[in-house]
Each structure stands twice: as structure tokens, then as C-alpha cells.
C-alpha atoms as a PDB file:
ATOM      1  CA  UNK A   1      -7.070  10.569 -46.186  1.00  0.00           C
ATOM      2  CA  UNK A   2      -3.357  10.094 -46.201  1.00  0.00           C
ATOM      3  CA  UNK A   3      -3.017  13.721 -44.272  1.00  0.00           C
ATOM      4  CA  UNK A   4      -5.181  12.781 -41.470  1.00  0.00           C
ATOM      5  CA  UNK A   5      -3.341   9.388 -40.631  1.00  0.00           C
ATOM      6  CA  UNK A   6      -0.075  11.821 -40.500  1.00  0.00           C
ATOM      7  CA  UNK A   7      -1.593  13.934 -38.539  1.00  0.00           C
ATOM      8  CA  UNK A   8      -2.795  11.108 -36.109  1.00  0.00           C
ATOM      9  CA  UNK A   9       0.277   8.963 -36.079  1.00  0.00           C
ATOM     10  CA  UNK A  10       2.030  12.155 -35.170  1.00  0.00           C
ATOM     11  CA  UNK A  11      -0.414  12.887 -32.308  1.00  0.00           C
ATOM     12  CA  UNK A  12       0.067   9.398 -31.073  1.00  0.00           C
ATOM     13  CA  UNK A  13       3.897   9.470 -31.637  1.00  0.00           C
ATOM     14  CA  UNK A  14       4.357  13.020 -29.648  1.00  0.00           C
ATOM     15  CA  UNK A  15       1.930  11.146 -26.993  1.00  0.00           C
ATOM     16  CA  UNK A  16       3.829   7.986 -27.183  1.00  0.00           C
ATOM     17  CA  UNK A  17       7.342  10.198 -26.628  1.00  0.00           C
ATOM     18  CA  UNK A  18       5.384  12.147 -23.802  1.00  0.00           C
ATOM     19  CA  UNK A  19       4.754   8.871 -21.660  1.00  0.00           C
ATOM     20  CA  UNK A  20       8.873   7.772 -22.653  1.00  0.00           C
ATOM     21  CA  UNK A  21       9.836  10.726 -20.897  1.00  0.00           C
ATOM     22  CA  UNK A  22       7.598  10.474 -18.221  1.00  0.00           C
ATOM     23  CA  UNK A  23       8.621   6.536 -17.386  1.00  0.00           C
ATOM     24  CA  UNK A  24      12.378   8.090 -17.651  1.00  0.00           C
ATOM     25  CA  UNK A  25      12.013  10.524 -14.874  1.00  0.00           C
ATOM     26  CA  UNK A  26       9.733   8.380 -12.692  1.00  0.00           C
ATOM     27  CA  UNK A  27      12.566   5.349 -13.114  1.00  0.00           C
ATOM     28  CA  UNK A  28      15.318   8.058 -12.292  1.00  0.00           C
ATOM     29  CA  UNK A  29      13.355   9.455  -9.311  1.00  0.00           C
ATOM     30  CA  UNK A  30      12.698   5.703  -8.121  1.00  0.00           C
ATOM     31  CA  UNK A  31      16.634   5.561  -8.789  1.00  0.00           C
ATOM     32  CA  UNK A  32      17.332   8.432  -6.660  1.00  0.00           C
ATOM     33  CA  UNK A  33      15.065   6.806  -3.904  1.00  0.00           C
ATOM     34  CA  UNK A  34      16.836   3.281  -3.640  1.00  0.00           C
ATOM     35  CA  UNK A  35      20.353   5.289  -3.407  1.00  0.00           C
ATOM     36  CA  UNK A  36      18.530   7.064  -0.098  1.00  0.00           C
ATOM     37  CA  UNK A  37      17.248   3.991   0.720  1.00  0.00           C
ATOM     38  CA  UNK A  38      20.639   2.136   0.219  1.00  0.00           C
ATOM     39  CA  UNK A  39      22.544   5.058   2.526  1.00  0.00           C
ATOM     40  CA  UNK A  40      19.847   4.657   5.563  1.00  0.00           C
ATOM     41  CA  UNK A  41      20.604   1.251   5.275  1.00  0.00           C
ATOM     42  CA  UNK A  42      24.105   1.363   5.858  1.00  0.00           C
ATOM     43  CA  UNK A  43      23.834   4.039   8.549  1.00  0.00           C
ATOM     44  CA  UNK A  44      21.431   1.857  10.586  1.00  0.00           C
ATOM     45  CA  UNK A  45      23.621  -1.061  10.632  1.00  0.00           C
ATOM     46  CA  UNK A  46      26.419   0.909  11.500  1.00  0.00           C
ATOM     47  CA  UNK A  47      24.313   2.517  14.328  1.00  0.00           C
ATOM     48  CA  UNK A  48      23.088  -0.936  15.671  1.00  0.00           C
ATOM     49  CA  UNK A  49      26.545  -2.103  15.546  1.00  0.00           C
ATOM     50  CA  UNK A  50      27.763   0.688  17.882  1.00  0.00           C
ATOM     51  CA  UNK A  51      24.783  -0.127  20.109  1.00  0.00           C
ATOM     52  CA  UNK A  52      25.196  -3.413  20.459  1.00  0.00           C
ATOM     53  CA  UNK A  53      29.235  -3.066  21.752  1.00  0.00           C
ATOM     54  CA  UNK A  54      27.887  -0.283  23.837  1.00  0.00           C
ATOM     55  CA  UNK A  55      25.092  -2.190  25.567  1.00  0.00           C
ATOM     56  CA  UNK A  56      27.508  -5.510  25.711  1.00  0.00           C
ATOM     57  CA  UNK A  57      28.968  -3.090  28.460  1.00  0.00           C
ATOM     58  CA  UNK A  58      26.579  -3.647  30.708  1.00  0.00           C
ATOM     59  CA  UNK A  59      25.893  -7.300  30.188  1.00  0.00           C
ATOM     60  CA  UNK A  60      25.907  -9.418  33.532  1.00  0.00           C
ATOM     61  CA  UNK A  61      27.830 -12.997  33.481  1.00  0.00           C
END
């Protein structure tokens, strides 16, 4: 009886380990996506920025 629990707490460790690895990647990938996210960010405001002083050309008074 003691050989079967082995061989099931091994299944469910090496299971257990699978999904660790899995959350890893998926948190790194998520990682990965925020950094893209981050860097769009910063381009837009630097983009609406230039806008703005270019359309603040043609503002009437």
C-alpha cells in the first residue's frame, strides 16, 4: 500500500511542478506584455505632446 501512495504523490507532485512552470511562463509572458504596454504608453504621450504644440499653431486669439 505504501508503493501506490509513492507512486501517487509522485504523480501529483510532477503534476503539481507541471502547473509551477506553467504559472511561471504565463506570469513572464504577462511580464513581457506590461513592458509593451508600458513603451506604447510612453510613445503616445510623447506623440500627443508633439500634436498638441503643433496644432497650438494654428490656434486663433
Amino acid at each position: 500500500m505504501d508503493g501506490f501512495k509513492g507512486i501517487v504523490s509522485s504523480a501529483d507532485s510532477e503534476e503539481a511542478a507541471a502547473g509551477v512552470d506553467q504559472t511561471a511562463a504565463s506570469a513572464q509572458q504577462a511580464s513581457g506584455s506590461m513592458e509593451d504596454v508600458a513603451g506604447s504608453s510612453e510613445y503616445l504621450a510623447k506623440l500627443a505632446e508633439e500634436l498638441n504644440g503643433l496644432v497650438g499653431r494654428f490656434k486663433l486669439d
